[in-house]
C-alpha atoms as a PDB file:
ATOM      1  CA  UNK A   1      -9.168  -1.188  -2.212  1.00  0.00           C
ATOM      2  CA  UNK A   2     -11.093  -3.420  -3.943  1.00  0.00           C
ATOM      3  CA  UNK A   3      -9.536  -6.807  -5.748  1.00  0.00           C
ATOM      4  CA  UNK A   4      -8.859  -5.282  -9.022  1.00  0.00           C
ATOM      5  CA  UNK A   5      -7.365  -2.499  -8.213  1.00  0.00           C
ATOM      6  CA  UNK A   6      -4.862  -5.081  -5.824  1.00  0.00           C
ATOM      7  CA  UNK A   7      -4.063  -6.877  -9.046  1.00  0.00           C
ATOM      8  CA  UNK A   8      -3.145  -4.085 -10.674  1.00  0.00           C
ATOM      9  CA  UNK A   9      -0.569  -3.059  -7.886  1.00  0.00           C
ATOM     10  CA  UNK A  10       1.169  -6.185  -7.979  1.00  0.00           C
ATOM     11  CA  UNK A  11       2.345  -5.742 -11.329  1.00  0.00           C
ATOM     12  CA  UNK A  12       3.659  -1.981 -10.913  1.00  0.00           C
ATOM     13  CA  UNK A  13       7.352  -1.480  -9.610  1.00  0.00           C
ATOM     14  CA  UNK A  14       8.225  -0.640  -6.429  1.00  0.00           C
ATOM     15  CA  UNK A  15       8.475   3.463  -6.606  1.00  0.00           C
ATOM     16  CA  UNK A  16       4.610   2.949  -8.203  1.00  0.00           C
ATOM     17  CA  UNK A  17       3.836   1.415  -5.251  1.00  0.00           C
ATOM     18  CA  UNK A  18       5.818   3.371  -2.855  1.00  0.00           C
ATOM     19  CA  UNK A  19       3.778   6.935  -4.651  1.00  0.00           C
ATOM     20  CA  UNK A  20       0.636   5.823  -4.218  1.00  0.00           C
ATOM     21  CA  UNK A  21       1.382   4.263  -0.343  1.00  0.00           C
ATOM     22  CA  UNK A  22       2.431   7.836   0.406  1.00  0.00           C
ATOM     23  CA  UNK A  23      -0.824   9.315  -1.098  1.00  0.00           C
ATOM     24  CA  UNK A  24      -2.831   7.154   0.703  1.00  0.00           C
ATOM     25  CA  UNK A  25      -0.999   7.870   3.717  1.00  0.00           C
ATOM     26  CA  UNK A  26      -1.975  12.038   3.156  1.00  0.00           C
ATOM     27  CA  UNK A  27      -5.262  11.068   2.309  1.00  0.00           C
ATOM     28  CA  UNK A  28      -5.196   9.281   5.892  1.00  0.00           C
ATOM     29  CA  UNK A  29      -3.725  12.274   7.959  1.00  0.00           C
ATOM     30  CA  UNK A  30      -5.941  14.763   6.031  1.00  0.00           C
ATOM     31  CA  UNK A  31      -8.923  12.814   7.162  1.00  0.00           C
ATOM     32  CA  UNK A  32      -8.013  12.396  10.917  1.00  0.00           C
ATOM     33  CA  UNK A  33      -7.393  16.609  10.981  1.00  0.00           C
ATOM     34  CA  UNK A  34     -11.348  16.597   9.761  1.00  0.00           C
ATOM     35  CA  UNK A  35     -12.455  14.214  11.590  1.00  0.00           C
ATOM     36  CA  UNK A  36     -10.863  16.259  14.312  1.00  0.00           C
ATOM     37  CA  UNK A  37     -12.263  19.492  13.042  1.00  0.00           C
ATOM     38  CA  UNK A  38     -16.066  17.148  12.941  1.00  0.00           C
ATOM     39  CA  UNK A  39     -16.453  17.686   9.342  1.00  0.00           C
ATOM     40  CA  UNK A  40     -16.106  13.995   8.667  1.00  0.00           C
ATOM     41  CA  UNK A  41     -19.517  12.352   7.822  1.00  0.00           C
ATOM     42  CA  UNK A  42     -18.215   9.228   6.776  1.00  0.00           C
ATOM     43  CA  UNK A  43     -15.775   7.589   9.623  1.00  0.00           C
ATOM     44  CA  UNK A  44     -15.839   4.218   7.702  1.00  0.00           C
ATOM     45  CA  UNK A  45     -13.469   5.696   4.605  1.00  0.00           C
ATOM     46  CA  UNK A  46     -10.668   5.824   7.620  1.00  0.00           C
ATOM     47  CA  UNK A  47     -11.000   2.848   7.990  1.00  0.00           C
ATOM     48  CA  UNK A  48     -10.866   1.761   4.389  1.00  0.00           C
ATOM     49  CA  UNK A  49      -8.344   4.082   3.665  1.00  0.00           C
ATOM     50  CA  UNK A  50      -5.959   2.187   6.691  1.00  0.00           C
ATOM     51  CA  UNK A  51      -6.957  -1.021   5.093  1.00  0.00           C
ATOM     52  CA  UNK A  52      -5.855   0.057   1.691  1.00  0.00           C
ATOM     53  CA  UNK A  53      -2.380   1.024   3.072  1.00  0.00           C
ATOM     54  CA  UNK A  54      -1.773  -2.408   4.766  1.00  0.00           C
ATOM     55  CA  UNK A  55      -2.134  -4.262   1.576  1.00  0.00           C
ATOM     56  CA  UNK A  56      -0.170  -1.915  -0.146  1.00  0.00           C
ATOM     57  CA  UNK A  57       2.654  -2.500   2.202  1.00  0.00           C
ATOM     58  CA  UNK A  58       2.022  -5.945   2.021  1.00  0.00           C
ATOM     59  CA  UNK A  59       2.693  -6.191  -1.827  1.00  0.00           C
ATOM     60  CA  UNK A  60       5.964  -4.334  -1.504  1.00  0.00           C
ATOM     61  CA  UNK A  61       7.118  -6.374   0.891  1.00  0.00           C
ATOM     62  CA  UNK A  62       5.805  -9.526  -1.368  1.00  0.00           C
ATOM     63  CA  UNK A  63       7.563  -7.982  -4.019  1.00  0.00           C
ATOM     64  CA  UNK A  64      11.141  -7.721  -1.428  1.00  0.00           C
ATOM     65  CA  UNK A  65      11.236 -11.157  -0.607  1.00  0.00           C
ATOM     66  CA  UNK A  66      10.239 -12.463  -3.919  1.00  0.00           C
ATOM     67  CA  UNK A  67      13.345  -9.999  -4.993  1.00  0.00           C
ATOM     68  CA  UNK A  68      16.073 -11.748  -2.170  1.00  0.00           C
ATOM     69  CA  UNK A  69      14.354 -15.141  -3.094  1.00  0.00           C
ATOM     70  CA  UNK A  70      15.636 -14.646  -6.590  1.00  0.00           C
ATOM     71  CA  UNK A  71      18.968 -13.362  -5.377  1.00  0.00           C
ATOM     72  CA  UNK A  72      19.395 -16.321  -3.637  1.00  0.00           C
ATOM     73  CA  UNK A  73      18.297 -18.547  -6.166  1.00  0.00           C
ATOM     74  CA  UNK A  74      20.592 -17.055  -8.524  1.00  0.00           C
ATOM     75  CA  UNK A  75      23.569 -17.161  -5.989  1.00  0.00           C
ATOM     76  CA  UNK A  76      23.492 -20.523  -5.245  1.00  0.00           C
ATOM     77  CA  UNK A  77      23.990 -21.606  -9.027  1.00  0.00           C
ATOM     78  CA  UNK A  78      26.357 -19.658  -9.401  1.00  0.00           C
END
């Protein structure tokens, strides 16, 4: 995933974010079945692929503690 594209993420709600982790993730299972089958050429796109899905779950959970933070925030003012 390149730095643009984690920009964009950021700014899309959690279900957005939550798709496109699970499409990512069938993308990933669909490639370890051919890679299984040998009719993978390019091993390294697993690899990117995995990558791509830890900074996805890395902005949601950015985006749940930025979430309690406010709670809290808004809590103790209260």
């Amino acid at each position: 995933m390149k730095k643009k594209q984690l920009k964009e993420f950021k700014t899309k709600t959690k279900g957005e974010i939550k798709k496109e982790l699970s499409e990512e993730r069938k993308r990933l299972a669909g490639l370890r079945d051919d890679l299984a089958m040998g009719k993978v050429k390019n091993i390294r796109e697993i690899r990117d692929i995995k990558k791509s899905i830890a900074q996805l779950l890395a902005v949601l959970t950015e985006k749940d503690l930025s979430a309690q933070a406010g709670e809290k925030t808004s809590n103790s003012k209260s």
